[in-house]
N, C-alpha and C. Protein backbone atom coordinates (compact mmCIF):
# COMPACT_ATOMS: atom_id res chain seq x y z
N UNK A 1 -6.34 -18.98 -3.17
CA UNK A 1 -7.10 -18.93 -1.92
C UNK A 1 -6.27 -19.52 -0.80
N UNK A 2 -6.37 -18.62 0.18
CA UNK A 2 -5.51 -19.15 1.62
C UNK A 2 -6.58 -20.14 2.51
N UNK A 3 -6.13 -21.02 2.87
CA UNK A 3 -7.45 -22.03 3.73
C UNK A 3 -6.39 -22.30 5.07
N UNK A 4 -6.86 -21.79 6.21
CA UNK A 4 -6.67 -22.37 7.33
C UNK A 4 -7.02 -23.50 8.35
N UNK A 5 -6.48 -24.47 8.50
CA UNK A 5 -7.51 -25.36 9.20
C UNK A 5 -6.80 -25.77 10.57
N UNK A 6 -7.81 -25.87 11.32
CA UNK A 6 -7.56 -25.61 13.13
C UNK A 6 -7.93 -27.19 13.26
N UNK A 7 -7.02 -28.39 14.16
CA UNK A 7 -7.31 -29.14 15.05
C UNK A 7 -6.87 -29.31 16.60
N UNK A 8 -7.39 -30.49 16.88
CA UNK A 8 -6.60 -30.64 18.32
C UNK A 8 -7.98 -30.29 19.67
N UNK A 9 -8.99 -30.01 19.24
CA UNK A 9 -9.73 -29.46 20.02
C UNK A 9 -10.80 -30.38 20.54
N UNK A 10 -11.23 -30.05 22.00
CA UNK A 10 -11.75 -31.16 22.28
C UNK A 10 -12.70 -31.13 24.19
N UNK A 11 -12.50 -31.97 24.80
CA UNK A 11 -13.42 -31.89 25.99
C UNK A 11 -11.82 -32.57 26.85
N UNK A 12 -11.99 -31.22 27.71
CA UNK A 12 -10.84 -31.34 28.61
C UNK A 12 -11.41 -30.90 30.28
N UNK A 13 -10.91 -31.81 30.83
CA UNK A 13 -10.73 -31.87 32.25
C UNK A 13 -10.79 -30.49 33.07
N UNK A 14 -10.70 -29.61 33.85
CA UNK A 14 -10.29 -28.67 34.39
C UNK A 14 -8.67 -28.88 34.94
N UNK A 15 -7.76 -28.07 34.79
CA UNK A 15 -6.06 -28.67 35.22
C UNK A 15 -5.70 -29.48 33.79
N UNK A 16 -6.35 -30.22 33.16
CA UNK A 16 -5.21 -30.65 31.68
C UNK A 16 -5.26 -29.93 31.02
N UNK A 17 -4.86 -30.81 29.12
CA UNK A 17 -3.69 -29.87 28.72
C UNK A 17 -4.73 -30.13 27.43
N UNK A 18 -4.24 -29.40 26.51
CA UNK A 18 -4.63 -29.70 24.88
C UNK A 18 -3.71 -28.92 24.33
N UNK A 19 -3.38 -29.68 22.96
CA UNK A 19 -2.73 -28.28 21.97
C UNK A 19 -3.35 -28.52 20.22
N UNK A 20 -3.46 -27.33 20.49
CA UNK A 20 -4.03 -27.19 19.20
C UNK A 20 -3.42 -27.10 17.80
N UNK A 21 -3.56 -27.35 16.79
CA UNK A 21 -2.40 -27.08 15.56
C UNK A 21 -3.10 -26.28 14.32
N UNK A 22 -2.42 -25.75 13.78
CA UNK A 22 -3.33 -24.93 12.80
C UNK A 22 -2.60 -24.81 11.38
N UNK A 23 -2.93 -25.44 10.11
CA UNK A 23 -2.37 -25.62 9.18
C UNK A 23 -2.70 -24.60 7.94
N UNK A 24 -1.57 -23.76 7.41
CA UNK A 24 -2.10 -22.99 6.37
C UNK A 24 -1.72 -23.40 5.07
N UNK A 25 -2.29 -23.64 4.43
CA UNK A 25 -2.66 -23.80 2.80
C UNK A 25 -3.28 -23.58 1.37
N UNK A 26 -2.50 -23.82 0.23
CA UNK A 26 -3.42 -22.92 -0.70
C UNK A 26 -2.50 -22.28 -0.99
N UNK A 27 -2.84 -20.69 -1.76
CA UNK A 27 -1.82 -19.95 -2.53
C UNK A 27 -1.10 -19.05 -1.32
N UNK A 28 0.12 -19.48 -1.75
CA UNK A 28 1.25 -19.29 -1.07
C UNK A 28 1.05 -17.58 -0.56
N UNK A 29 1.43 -17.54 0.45
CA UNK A 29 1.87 -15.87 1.15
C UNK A 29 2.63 -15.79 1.85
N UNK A 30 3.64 -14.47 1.94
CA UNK A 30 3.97 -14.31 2.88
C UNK A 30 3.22 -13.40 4.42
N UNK A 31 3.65 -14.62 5.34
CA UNK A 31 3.08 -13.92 6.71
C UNK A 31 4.47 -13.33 7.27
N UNK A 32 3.16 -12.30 7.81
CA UNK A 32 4.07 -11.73 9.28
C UNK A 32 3.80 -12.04 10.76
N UNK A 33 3.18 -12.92 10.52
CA UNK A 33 2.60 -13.24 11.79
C UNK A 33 1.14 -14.47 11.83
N UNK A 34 1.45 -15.23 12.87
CA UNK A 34 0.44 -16.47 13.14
C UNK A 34 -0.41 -15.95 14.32
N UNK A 35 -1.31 -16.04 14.89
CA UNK A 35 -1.97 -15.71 15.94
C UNK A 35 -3.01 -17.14 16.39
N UNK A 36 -3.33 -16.59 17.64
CA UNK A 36 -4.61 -17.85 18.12
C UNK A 36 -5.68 -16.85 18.57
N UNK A 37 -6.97 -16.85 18.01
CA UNK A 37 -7.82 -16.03 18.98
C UNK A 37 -9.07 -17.40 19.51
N UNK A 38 -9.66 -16.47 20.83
CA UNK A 38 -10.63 -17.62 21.34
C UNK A 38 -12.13 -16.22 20.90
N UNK A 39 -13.06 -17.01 21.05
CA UNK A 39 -14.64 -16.54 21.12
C UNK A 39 -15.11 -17.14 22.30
N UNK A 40 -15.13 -17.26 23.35
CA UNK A 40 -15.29 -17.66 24.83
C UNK A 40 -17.42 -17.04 24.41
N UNK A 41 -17.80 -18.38 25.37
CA UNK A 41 -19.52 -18.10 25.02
C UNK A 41 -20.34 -16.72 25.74
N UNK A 42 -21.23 -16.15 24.72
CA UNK A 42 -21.44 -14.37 25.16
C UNK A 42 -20.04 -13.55 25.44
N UNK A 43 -18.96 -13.72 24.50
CA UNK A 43 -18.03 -12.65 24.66
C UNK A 43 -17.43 -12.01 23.26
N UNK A 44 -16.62 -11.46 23.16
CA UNK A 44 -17.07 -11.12 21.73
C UNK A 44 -14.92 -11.56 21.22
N UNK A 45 -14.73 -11.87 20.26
CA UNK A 45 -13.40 -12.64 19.70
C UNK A 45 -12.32 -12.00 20.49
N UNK A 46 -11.13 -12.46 20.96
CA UNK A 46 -10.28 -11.71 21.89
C UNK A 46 -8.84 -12.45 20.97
N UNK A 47 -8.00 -11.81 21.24
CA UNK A 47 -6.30 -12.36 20.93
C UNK A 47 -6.09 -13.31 22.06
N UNK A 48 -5.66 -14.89 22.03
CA UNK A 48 -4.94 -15.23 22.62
C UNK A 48 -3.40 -15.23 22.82
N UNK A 49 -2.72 -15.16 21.98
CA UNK A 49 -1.57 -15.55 21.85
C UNK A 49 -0.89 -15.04 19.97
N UNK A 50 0.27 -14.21 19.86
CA UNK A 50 0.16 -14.03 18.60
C UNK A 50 2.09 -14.54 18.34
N UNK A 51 2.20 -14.57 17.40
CA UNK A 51 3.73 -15.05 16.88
C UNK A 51 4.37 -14.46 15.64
N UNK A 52 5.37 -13.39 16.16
CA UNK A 52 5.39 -12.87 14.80
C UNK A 52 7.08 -13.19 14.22
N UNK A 53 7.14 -13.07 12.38
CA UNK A 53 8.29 -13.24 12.48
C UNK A 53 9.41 -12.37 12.99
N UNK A 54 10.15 -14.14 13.43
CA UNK A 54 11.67 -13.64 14.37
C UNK A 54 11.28 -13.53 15.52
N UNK A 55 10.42 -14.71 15.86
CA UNK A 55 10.14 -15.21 17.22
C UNK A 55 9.27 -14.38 18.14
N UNK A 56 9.18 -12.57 17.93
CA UNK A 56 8.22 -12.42 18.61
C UNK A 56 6.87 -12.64 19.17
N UNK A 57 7.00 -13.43 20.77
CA UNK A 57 5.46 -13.57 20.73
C UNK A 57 4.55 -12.91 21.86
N UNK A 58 3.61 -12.63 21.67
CA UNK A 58 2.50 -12.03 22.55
C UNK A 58 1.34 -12.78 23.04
N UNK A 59 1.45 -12.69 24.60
CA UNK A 59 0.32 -13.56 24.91
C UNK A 59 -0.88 -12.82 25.67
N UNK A 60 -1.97 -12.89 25.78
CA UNK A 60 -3.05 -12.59 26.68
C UNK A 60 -2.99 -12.80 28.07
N UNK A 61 -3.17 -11.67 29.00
CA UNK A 61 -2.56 -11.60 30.50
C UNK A 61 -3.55 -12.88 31.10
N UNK A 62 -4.70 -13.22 30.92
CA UNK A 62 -5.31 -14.39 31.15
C UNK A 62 -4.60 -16.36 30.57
N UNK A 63 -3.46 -16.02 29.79
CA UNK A 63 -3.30 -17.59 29.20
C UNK A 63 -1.13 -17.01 29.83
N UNK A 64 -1.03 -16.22 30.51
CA UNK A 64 1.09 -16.09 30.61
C UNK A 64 1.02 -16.88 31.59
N UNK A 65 1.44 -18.10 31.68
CA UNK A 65 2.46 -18.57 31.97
C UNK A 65 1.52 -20.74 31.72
N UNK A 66 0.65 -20.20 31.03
CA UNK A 66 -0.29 -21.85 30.86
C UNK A 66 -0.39 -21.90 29.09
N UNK A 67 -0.27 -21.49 28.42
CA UNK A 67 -0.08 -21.50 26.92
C UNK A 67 1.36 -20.97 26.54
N UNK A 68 1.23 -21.66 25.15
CA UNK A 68 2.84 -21.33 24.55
C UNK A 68 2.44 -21.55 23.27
N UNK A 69 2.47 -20.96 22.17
CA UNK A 69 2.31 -20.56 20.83
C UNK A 69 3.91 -20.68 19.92
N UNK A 70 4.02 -21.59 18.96
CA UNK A 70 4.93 -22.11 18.57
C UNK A 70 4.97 -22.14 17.05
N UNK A 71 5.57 -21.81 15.79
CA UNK A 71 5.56 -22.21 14.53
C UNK A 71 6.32 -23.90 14.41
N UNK A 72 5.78 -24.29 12.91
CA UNK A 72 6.25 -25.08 13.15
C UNK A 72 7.75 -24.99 11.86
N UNK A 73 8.60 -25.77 11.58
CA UNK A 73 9.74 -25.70 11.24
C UNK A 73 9.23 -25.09 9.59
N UNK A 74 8.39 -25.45 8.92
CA UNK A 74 8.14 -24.69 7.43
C UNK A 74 7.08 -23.97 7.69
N UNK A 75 7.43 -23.36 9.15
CA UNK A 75 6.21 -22.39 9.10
C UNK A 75 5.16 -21.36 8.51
N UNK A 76 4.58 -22.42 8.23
CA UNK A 76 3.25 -23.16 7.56
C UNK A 76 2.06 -23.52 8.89
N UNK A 77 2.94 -23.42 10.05
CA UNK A 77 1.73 -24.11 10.49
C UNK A 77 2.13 -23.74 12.14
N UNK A 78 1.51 -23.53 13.31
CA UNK A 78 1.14 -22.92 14.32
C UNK A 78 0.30 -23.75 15.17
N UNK A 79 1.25 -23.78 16.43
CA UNK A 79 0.10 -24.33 17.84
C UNK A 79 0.02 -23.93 18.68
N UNK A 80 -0.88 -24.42 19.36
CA UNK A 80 -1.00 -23.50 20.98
C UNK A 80 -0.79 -24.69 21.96
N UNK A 81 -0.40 -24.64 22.42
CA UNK A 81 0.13 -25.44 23.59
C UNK A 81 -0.78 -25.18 25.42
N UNK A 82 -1.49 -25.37 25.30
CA UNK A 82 -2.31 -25.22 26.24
C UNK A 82 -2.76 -25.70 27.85
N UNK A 83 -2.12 -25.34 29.43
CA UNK A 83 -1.78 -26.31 30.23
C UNK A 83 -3.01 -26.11 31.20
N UNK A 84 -3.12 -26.75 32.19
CA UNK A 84 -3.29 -26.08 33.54
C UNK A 84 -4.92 -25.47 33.27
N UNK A 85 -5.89 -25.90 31.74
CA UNK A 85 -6.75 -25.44 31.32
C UNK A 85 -7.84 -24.90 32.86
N UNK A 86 -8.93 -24.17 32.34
CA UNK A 86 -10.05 -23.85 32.99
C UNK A 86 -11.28 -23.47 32.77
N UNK A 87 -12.68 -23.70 33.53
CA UNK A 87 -13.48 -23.34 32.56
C UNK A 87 -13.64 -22.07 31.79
N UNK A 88 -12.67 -21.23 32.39
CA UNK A 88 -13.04 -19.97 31.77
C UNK A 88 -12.19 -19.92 30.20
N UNK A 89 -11.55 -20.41 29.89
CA UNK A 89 -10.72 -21.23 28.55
C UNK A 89 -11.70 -21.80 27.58
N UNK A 90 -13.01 -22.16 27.89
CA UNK A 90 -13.89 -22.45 26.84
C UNK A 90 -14.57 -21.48 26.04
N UNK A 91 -14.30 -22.18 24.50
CA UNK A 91 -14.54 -21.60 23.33
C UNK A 91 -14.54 -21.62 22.48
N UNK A 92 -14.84 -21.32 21.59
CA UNK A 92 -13.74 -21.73 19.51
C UNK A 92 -12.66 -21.12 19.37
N UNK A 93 -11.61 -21.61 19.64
CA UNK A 93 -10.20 -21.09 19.18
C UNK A 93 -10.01 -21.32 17.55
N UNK A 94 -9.50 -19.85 16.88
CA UNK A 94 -9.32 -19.52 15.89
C UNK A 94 -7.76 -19.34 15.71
N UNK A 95 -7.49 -19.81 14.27
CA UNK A 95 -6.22 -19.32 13.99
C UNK A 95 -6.15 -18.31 13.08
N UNK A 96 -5.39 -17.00 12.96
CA UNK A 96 -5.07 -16.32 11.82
C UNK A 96 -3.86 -16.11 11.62
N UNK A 97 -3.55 -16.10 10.23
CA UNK A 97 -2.72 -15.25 9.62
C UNK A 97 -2.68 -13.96 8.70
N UNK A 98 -1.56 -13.63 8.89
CA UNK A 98 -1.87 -11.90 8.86
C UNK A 98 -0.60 -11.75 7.63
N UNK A 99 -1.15 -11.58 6.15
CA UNK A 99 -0.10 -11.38 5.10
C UNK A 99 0.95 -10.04 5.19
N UNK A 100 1.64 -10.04 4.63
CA UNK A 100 2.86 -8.78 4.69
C UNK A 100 2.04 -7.70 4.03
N UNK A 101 1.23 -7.76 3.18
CA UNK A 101 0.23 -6.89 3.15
C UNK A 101 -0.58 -6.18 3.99
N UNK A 102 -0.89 -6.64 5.06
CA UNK A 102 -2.08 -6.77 5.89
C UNK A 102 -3.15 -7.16 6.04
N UNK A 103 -3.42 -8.41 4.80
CA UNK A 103 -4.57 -8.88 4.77
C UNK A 103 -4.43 -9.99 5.97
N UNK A 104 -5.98 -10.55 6.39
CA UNK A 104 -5.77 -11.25 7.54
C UNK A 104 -6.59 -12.44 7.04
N UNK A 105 -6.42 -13.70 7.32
CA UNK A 105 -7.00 -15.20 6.95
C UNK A 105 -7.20 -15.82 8.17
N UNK A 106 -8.40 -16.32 8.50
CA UNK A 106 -8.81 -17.02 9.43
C UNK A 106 -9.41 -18.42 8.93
N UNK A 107 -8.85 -19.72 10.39
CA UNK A 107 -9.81 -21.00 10.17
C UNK A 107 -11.65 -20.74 10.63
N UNK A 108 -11.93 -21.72 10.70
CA UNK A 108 -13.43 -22.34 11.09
C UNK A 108 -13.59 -22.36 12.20
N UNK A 109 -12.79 -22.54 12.91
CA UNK A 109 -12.34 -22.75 15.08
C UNK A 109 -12.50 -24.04 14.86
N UNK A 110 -12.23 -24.24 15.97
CA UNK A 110 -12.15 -25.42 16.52
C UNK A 110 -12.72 -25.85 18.30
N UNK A 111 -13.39 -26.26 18.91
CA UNK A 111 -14.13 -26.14 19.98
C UNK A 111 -13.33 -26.94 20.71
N UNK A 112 -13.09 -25.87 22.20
CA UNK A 112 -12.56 -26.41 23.65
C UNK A 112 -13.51 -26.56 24.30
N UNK A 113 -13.34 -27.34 25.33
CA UNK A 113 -14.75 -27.23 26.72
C UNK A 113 -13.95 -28.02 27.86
N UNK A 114 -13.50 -27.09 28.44
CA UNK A 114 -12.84 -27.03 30.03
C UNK A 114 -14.14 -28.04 30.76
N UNK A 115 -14.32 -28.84 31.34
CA UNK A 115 -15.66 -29.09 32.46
C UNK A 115 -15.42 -30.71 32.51
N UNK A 116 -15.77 -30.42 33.87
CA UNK A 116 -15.61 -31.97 34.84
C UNK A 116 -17.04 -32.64 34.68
């Protein structure tokens, strides 16, 4: 069993920062790719930011040039780097990974809330 688990999440300012980290564990796979998705409230799951191997990454025209999506060195594990936040940024950010198969594994989220 693959288990993902999302931290880092939390009650942020409007203009700061958070980053999130997302740890995968359990029976080993190979990925092709880490992703971040958000569930923003009444909207339905969107891609934030995805990372595939050999550095390709893709971001959502709403988070280019205030997020940055990063593996980490036994990549195993994935963050989002998050700046310049807003309320429209609130949500459960999810992490997945996506096996060389194509099967896809998701965490639990983890809850942002942009508000002064």
């Amino acid at each position: 069993q693959v288990q993902l688990v999302e931290s880092g999440g939390g009650l942020v300012q409007p203009g700061g920062s958070l980053r999130l980290s997302c740890g995968v564990s359990g029976r080993r796979i190979s990925m092709t790719a880490l992703a971040w998705y958000r569930q923003r409230p009444g909207k339905e799951r969107e891609l934030v930011a995805r990372i595939r191997n050999g550095g390709n990454v893709q971001y959502a025209d709403s988070v280019k040039g205030r997020f940055n999506i990063s593996r980490g060195k036994a990549h195993d594990t994935v963050f989002l780097q998050m700046s310049n936040l807003n309320a429209e940024d609130t949500g459960i950010y999810y992490c997945q990974a996506v096996s060389n198969w194509g099967a896809d594994f998701w965490g639990q989220g983890t809850q942002v809330t942009v508000s002064s």
